[in-house]
Protein backbone atom coordinates (compact mmCIF):
# COMPACT_ATOMS: atom_id res chain seq x y z
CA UNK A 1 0.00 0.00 0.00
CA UNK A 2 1.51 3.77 -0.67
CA UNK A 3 1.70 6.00 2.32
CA UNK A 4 -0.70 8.42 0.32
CA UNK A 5 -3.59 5.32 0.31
CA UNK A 6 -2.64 4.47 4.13
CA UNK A 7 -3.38 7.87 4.97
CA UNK A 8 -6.56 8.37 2.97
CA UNK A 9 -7.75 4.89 4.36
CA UNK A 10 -7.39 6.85 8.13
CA UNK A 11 -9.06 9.58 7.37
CA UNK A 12 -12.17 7.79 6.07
CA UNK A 13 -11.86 5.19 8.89
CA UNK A 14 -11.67 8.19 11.40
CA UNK A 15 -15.12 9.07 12.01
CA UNK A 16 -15.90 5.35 13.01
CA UNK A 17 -12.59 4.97 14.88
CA UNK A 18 -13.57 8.21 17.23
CA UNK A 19 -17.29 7.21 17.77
CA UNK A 20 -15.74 3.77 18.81
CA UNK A 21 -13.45 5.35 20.98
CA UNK A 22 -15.42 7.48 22.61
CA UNK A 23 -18.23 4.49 23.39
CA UNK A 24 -15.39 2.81 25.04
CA UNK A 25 -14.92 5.51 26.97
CA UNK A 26 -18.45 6.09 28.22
CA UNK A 27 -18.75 2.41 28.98
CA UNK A 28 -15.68 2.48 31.00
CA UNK A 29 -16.44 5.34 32.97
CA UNK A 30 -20.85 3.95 33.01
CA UNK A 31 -19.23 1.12 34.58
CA UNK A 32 -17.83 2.64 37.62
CA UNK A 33 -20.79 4.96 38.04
CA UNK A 34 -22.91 2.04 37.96
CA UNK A 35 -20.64 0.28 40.57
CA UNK A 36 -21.11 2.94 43.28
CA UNK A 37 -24.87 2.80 42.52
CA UNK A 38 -24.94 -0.66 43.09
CA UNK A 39 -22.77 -0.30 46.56
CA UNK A 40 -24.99 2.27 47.53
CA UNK A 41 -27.85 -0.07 46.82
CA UNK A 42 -26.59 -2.94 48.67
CA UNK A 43 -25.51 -0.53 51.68
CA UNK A 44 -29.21 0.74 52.24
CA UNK A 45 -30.00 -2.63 51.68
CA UNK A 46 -28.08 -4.26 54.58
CA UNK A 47 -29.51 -1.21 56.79
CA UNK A 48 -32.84 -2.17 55.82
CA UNK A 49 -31.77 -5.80 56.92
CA UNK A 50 -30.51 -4.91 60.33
CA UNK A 51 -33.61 -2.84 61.22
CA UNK A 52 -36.05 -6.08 60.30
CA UNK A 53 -33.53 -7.90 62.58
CA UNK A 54 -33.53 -5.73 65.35
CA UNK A 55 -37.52 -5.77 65.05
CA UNK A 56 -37.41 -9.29 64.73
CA UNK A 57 -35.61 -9.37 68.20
CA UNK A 58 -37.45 -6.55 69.58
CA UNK A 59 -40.74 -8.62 69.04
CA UNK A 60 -39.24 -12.09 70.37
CA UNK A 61 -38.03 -10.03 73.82
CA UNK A 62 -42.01 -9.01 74.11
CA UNK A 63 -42.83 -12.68 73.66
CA UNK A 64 -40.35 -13.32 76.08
CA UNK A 65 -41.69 -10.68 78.79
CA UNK A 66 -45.47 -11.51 78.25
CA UNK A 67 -44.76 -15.25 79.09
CA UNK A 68 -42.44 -14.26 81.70
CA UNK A 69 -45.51 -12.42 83.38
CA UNK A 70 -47.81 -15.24 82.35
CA UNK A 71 -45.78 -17.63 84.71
CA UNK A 72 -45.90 -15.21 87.79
């Protein structure tokens, strides 16, 4: 191939070789947006999992009282 063809063949190729570029780009950066959504997620979701256990324990204690003054 002569230099002058090699360098006519980038120029028409660099439209699509930017758009792909940039694509990759977004992606890579999407994908660490995305990952602090998703850490974010699963932090309010673990909060939201201690509470129900908490209430869970709160509501076996009251069991645990009423019989208590059941057997008085």
């Amino acid at each position: 191939m002569r230099p002058e063809q090699a360098a006519q063949t980038i120029r028409d190729k660099a439209p699509a070789f930017g758009e792909a570029k940039a694509q990759r780009v977004y992606l890579e950066e999407f994908r660490k947006s995305k990952k602090a959504l998703l850490m974010k997620d699963a932090l309010t979701l673990g909060i939201e999992a201690a509470r129900l256990d908490i209430e869970i324990w709160r509501s076996r204690e009251a069991t645990n009282r009423n019989q208590d003054r059941a057997h008085q």
